[in-house]
N, C-alpha and C. Protein backbone atom coordinates (compact mmCIF):
# COMPACT_ATOMS: atom_id res chain seq x y z
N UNK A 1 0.12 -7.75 20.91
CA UNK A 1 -0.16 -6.51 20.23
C UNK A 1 -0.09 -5.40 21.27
N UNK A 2 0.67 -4.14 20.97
CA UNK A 2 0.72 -3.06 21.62
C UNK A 2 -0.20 -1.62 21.24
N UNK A 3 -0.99 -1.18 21.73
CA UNK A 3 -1.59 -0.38 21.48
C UNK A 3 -1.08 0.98 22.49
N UNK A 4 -0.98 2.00 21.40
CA UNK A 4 -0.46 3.27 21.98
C UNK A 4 -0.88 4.73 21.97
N UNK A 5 -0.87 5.78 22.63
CA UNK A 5 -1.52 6.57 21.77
C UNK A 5 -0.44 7.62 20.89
N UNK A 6 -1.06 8.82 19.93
CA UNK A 6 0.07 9.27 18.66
C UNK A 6 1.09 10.19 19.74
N UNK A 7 0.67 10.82 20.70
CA UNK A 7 1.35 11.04 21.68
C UNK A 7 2.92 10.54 22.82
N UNK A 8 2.06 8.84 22.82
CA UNK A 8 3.33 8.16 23.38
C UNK A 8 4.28 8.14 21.69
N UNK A 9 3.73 7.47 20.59
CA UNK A 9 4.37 7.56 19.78
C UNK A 9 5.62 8.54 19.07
N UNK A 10 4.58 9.95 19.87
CA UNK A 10 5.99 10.76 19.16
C UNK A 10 6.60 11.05 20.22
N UNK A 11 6.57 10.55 21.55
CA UNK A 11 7.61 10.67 22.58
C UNK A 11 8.61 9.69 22.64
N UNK A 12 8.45 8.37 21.77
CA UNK A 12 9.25 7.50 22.04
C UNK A 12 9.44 6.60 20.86
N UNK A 13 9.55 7.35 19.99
CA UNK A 13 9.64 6.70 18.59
C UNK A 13 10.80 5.76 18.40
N UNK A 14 11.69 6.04 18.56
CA UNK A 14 12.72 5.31 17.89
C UNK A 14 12.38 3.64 18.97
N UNK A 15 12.31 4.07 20.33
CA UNK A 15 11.47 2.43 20.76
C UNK A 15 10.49 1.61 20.25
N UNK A 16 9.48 2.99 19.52
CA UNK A 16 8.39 1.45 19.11
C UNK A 16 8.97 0.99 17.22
N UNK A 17 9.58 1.76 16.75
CA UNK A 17 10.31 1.92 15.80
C UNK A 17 11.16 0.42 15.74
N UNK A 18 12.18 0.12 16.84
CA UNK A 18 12.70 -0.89 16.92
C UNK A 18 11.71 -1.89 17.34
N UNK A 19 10.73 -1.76 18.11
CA UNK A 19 10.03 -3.39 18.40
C UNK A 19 9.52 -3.68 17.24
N UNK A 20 8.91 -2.55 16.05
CA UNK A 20 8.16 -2.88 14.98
C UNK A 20 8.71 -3.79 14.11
N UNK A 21 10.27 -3.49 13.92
CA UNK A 21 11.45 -3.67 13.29
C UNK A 21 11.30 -5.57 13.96
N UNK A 22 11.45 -5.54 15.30
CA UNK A 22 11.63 -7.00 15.71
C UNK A 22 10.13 -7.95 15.30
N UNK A 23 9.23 -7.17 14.73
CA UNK A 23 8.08 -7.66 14.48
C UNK A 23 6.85 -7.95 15.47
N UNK A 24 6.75 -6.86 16.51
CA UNK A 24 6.03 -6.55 16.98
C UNK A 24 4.61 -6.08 16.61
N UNK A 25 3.50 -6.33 16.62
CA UNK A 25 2.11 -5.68 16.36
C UNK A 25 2.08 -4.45 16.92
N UNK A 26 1.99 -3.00 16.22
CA UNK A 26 1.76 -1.60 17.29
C UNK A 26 1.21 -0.73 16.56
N UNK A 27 0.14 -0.99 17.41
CA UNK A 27 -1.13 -0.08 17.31
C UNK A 27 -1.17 1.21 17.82
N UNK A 28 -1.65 2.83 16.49
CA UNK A 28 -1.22 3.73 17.08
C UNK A 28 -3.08 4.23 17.34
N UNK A 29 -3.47 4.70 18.25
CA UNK A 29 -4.52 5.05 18.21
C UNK A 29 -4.45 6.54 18.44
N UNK A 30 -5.44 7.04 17.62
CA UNK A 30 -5.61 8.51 17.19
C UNK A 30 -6.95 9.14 17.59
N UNK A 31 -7.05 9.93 18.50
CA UNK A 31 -9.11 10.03 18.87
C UNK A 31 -9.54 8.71 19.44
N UNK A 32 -10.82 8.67 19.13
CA UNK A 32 -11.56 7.77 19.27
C UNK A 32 -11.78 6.90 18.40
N UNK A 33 -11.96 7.33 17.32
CA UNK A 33 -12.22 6.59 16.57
C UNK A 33 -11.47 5.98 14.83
N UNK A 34 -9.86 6.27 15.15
CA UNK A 34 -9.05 6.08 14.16
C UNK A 34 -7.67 5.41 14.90
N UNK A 35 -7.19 4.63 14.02
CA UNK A 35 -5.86 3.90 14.61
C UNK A 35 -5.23 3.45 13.35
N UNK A 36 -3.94 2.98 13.52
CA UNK A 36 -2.87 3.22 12.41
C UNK A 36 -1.82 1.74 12.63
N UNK A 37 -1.71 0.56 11.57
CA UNK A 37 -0.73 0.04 12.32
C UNK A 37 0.57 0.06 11.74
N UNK A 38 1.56 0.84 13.06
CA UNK A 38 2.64 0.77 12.89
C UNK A 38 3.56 -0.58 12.06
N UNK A 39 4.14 -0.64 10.78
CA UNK A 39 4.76 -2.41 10.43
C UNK A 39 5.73 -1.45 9.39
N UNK A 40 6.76 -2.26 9.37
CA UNK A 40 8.51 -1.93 8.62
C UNK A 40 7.92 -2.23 7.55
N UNK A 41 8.55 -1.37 6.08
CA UNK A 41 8.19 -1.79 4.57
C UNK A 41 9.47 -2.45 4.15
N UNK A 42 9.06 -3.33 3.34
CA UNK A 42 10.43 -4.19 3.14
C UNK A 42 10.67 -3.81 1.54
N UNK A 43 11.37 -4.19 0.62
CA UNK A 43 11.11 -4.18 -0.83
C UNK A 43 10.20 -4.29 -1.48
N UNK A 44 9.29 -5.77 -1.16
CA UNK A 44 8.33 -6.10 -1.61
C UNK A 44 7.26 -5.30 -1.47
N UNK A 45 6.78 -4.34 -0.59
CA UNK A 45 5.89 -3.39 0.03
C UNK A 45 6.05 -2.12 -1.33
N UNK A 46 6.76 -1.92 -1.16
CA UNK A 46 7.28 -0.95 -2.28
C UNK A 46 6.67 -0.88 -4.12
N UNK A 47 5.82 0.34 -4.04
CA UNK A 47 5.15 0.17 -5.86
C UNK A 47 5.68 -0.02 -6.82
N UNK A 48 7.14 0.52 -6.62
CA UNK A 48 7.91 1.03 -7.41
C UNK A 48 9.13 0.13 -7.95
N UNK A 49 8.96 -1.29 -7.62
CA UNK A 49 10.43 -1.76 -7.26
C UNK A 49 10.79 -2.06 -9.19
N UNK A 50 11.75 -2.24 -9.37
CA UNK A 50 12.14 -2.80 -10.69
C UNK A 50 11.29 -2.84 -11.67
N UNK A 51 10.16 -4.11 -11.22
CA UNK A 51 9.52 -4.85 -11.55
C UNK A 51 8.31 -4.24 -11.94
N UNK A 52 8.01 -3.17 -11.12
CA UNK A 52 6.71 -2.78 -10.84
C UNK A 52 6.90 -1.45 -12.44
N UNK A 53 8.34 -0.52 -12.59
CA UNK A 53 9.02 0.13 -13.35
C UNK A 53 8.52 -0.79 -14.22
N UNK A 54 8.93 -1.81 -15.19
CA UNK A 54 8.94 -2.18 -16.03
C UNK A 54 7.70 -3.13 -16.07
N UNK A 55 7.18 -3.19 -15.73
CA UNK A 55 5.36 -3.36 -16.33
C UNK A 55 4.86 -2.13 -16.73
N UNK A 56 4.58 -1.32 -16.11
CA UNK A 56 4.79 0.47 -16.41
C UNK A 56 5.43 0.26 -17.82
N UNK A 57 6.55 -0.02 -18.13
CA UNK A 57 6.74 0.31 -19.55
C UNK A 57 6.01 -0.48 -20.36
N UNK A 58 6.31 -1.51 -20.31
CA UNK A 58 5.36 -2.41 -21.00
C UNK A 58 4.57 -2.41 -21.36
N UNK A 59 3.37 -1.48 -20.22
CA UNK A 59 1.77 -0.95 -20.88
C UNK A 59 1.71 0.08 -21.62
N UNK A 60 2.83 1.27 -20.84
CA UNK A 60 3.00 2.41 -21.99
C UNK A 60 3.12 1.99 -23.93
N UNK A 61 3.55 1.07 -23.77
CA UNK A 61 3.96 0.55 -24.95
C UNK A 61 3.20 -0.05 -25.77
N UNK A 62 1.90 -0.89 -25.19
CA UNK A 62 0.91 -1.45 -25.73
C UNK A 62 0.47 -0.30 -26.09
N UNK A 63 0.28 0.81 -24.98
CA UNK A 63 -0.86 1.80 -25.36
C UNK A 63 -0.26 2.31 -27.04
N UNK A 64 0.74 2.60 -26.74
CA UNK A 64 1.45 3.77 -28.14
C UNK A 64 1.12 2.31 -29.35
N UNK A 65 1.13 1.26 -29.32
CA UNK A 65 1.24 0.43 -30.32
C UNK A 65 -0.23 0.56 -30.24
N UNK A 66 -1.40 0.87 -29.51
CA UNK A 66 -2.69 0.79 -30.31
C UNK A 66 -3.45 -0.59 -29.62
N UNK A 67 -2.93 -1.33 -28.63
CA UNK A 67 -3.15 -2.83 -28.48
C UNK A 67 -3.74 -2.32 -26.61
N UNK A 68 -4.89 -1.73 -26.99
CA UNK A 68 -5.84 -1.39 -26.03
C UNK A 68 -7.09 -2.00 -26.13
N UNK A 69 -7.76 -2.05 -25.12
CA UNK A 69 -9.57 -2.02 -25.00
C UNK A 69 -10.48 -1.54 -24.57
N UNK A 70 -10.95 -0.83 -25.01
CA UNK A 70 -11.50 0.74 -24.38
C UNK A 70 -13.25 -0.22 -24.11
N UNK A 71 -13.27 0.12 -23.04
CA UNK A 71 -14.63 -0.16 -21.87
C UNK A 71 -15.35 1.27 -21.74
N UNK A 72 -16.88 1.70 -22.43
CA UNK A 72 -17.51 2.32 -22.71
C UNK A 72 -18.80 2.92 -21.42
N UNK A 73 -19.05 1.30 -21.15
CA UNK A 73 -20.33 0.64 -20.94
C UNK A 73 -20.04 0.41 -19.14
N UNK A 74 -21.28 0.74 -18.57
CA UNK A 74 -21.24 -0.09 -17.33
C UNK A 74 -20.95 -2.18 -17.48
N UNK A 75 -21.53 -2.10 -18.29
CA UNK A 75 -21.47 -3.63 -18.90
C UNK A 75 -20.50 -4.15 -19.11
N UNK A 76 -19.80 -3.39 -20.00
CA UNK A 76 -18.45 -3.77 -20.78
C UNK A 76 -17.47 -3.77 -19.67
N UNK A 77 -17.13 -2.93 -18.34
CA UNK A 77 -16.35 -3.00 -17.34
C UNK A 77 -16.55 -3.92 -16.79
N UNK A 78 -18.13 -4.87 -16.51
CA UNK A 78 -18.40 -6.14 -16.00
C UNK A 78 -17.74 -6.86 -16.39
N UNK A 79 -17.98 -7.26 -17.94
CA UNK A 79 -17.58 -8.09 -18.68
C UNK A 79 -16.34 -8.34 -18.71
N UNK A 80 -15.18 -6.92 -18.67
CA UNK A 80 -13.71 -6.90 -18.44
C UNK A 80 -13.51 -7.74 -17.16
N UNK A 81 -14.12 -7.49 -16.14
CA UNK A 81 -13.93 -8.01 -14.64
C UNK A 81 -14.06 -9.43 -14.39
N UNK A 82 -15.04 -10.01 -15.77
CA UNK A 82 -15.31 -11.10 -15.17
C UNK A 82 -16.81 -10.88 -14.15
N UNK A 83 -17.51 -9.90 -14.05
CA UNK A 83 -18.54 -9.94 -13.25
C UNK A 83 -19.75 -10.27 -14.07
């Protein structure tokens, strides 16, 4: 694991850019007390992919058809959860 600070980062980006890429651990540290880890998004990372689109419709669709369950209650959100 590489730890860096946002400084080296924006001096030498496209380097830690590629080790991240080779699957490197890189740690950006910010202050004292905040850090960030640098990692490549692949498809799967992504909210939006196809898949993610068309569940999105799918619920839109329950909703307009009426095939909802409206949770009122601190209780009733338990109960939805399983808690």
């Amino acid at each position: 694991m590489l730890v860096i600070s946002s400084r080296e980062l924006r001096q030498n980006q496209k380097m830690y850019f590629e080790k991240a890429d080779k699957g490197e651990q890189i740690i950006v540290q910010r202050g004292k007390d905040k850090a960030y880890a640098l990692t490549p998004v692949t498809e799967d990372d992504i909210y939006f992919n196809a898949e993610m689109v068309e569940r999105i419709k799918q619920s839109i669709k329950q909703v307009e058809e009426g095939k909802v369950k409206r949770v009122t209650t601190p209780e009733g959100i338990s109960n939805l959860l399983g808690l």
